[in-house]
Protein backbone atom coordinates (compact mmCIF):
# COMPACT_ATOMS: atom_id res chain seq x y z
CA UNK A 1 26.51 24.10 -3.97
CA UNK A 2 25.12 20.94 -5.85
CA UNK A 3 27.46 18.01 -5.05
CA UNK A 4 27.32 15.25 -7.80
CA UNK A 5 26.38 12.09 -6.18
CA UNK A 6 26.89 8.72 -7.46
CA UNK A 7 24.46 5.53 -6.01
CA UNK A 8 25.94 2.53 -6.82
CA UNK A 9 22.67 -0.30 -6.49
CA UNK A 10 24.76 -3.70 -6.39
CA UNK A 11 22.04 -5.32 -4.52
CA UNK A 12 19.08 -7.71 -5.92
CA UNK A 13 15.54 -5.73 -5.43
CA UNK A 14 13.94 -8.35 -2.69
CA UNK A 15 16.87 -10.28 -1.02
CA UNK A 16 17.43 -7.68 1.52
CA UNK A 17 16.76 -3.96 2.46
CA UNK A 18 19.86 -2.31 0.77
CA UNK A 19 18.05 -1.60 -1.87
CA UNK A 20 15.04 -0.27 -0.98
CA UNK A 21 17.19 1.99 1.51
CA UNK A 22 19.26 3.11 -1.35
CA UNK A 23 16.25 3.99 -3.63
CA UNK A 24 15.24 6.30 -0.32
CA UNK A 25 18.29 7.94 0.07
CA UNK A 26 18.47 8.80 -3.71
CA UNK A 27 14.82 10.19 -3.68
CA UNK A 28 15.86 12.09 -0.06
CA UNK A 29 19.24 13.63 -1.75
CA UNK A 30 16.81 14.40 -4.94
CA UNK A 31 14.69 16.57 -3.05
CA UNK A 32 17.52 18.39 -1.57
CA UNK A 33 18.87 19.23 -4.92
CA UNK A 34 21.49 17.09 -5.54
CA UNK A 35 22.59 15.76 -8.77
CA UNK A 36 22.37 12.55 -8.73
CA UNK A 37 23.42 9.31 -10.74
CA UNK A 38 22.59 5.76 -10.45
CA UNK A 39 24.95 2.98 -11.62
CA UNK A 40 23.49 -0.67 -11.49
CA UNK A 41 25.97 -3.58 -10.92
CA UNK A 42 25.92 -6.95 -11.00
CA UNK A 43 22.11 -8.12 -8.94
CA UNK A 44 21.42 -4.82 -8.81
CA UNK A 45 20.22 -4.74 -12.44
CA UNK A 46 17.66 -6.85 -11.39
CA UNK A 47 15.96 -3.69 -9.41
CA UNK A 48 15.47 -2.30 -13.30
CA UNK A 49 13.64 -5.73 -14.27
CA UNK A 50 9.72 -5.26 -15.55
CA UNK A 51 7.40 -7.94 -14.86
CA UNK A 52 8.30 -7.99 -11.07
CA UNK A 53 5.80 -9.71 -9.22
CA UNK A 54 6.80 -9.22 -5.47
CA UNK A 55 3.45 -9.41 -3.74
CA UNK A 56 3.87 -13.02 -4.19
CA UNK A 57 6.58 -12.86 -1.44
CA UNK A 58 4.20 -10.31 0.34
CA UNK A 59 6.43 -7.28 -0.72
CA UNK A 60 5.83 -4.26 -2.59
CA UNK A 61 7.47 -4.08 -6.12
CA UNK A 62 10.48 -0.89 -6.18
CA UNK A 63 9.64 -0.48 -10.16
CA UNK A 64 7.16 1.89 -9.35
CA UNK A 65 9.63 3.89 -7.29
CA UNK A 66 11.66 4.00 -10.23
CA UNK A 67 9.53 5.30 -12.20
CA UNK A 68 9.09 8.62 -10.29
CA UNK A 69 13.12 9.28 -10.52
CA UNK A 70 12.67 11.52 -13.79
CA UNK A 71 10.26 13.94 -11.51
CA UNK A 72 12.77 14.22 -9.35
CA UNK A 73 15.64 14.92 -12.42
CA UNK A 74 17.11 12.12 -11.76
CA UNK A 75 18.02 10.85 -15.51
CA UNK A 76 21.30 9.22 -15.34
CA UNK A 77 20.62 5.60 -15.05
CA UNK A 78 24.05 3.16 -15.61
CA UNK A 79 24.38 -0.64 -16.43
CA UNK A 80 27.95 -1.81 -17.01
CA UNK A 81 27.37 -3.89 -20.50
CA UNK A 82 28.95 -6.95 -19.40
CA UNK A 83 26.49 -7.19 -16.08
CA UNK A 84 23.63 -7.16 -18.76
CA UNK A 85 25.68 -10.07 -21.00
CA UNK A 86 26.33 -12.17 -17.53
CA UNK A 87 22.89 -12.75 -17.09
CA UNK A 88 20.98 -12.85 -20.02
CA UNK A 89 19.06 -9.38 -20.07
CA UNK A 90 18.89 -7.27 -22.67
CA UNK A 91 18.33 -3.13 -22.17
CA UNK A 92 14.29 -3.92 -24.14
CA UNK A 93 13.62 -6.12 -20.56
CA UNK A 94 14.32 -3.41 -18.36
CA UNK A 95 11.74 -1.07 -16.94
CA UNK A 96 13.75 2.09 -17.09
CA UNK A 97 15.60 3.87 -19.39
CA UNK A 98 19.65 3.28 -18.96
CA UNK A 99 22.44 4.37 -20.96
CA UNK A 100 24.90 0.82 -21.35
CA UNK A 101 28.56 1.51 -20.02
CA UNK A 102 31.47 -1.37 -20.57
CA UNK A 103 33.35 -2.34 -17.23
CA UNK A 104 35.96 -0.31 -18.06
CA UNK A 105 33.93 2.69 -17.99
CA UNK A 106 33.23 2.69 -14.08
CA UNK A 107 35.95 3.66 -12.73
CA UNK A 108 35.59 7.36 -15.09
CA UNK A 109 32.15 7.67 -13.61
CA UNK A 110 32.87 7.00 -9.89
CA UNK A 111 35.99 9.70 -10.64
CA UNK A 112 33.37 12.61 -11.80
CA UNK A 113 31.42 12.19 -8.33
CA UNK A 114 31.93 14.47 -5.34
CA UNK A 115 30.21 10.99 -3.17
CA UNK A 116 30.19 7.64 -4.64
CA UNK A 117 27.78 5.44 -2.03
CA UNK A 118 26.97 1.92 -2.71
CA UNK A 119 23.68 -0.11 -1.43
């Protein structure tokens, strides 16, 4: 049975490893065939940024990781609309393809998961 899995990405792309490590466990659960979903909140928009330029700070960039998510059918990509208005980014900056959700919103979408896991 294909559980519904929810990856909540709260954490900026290069100030730790939580999100790297959550970008693996979503491609691991992919593979597996689980449906997943990925909901970006707060810093962890900035993962979705274009225009990262993380060999400067001697890391690799996680955009191109995204990109690969649609082989793997992963397709449902969140951003809570008032994250976006907070700081300054419009859905044209981001590197990904994301459907907008208000605040209010969330809580519906963690509800319709089997696992709701935040990184």
């Amino acid at each position: 049975m294909t559980h519904k899995i929810l990856i909540i990405a709260r954490s900026a792309p290069y100030g730790s490893s939580l999100a790297r490590e959550g970008l693996d466990y979503v491609l691991t659960s992919a593979a597996y065939d689980q449906d997943i979903c990925l909901l970006f909140l707060g810093d962890g928009i900035f993962q979705l940024l274009k225009g990262q330029q993380p060999k400067q700070i001697n890391l690799k960039s996680q955009i191109g990781a995204m990109e690969i998510l649609p082989l793997y059918d992963i397709e449902d990509l969140f951003v809570v609309e008032e994250d976006l208005i907070e700081r300054n980014i419009d859905t044209k900056d981001l590197g990904m393809k994301v459907v907008s959700i208000k605040r209010a919103e969330v809580s519906q979408l963690i509800n319709s998961q089997h696992k709701v896991l935040s990184f």
